[in-house]
Protein backbone atom coordinates (compact mmCIF):
# COMPACT_ATOMS: atom_id res chain seq x y z
CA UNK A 1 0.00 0.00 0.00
CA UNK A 2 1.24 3.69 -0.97
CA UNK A 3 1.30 5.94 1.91
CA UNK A 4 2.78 9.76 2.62
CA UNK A 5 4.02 9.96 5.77
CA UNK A 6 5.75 13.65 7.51
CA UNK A 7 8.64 13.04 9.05
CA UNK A 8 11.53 15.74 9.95
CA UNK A 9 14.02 16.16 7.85
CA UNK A 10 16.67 15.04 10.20
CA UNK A 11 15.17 11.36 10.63
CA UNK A 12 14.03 10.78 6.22
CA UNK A 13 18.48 11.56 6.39
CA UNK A 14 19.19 9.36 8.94
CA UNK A 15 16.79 6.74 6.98
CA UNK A 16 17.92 7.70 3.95
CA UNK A 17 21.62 6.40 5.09
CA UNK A 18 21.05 3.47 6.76
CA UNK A 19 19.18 2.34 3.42
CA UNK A 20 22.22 3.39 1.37
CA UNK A 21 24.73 1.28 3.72
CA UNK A 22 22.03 -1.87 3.46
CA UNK A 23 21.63 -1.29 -0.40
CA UNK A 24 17.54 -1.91 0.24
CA UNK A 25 15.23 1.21 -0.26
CA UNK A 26 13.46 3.60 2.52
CA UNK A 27 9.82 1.80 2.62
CA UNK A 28 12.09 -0.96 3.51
CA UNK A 29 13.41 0.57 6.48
CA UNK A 30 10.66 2.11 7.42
CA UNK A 31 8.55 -0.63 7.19
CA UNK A 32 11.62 -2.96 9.13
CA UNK A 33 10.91 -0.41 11.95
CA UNK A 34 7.15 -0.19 12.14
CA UNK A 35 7.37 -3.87 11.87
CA UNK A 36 9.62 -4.06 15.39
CA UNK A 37 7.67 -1.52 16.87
CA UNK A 38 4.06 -3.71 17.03
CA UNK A 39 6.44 -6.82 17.86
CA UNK A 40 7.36 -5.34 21.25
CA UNK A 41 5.16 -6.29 24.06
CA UNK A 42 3.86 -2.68 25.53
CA UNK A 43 5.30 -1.57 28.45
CA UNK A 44 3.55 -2.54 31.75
CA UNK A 45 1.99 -0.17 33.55
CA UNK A 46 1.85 1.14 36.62
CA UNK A 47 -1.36 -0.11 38.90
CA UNK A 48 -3.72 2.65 39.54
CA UNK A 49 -4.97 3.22 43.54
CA UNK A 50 -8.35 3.19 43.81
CA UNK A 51 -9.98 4.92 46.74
CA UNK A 52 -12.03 3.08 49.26
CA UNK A 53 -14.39 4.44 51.60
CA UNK A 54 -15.48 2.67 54.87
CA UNK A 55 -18.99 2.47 54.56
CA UNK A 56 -19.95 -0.15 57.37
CA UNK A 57 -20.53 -3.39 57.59
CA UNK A 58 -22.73 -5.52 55.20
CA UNK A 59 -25.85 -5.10 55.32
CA UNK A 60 -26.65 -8.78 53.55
CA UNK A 61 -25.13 -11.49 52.43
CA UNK A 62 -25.30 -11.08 48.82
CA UNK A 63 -24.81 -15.23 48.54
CA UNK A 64 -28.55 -15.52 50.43
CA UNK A 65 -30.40 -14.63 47.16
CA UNK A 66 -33.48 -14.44 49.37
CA UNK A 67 -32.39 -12.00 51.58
CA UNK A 68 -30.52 -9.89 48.92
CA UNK A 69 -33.97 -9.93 47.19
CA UNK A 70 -35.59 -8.68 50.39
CA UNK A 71 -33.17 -5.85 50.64
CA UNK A 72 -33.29 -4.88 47.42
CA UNK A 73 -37.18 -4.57 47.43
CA UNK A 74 -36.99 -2.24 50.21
CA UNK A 75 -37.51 0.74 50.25
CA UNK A 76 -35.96 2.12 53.20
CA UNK A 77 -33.12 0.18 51.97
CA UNK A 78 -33.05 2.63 48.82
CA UNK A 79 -34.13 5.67 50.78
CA UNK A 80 -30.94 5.31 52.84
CA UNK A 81 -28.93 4.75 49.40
CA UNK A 82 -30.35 8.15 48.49
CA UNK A 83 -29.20 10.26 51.22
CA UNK A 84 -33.34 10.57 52.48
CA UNK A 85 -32.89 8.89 55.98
C-alpha cells in the first residue's frame, strides 16, 4: 500500500543512510521499523490506587439470594442509598 508519511528532515536523512549502507530502499526501512515496533510487548503499567471508603458493615449477604432480594425490594433500603434517611 502507498502511503505519505511527515517526518523531519533530520530522521528521512538518517533513513535515507542506513538504506544506502544496506543497499535496500526507505519503505524498507521504514517498514523494518514499524514492523519491530508492534512486535514489542507494551510496556507494563503502573497499577492505579483506587480509593475506598469505609462504609460499614454488610448489610446482607449477597450469597442468600433471598435475603438480597428482600433488601433490594426495600424501600428504606433505597431511601438510605439516596441520602433521604
Amino acid at each position: 500500500m502507498k502511503t505519505t508519511l511527515i517526518l523531519e528532515d533530520a530522521l528521512v536523512e538518517r533513513v535515507r543512510v542506513r538504506a544506502r549502507e544496506r543497499g535496500v530502499s526507505m519503505s524498507s526501512i521504514v517498514e523494518e521499523a514499524i514492523v519491530r515496533l508492534l512486535a514489542e510487548a507494551p510496556a507494563a503499567r503502573e497499577p492505579i490506587d483506587l480509593p475506598s471508603y469505609p462504609m460499614g458493615p454488610y448489610r446482607v449477604d449477597i450469597a442468600d439470594r433471598d435475603a438480597l432480594y428482600d433488601a433490594m425490594d426495600d424501600p428504606e433500603v433505597f431511601a438510605r442509598y439516596r441520602g433521604e434517611r
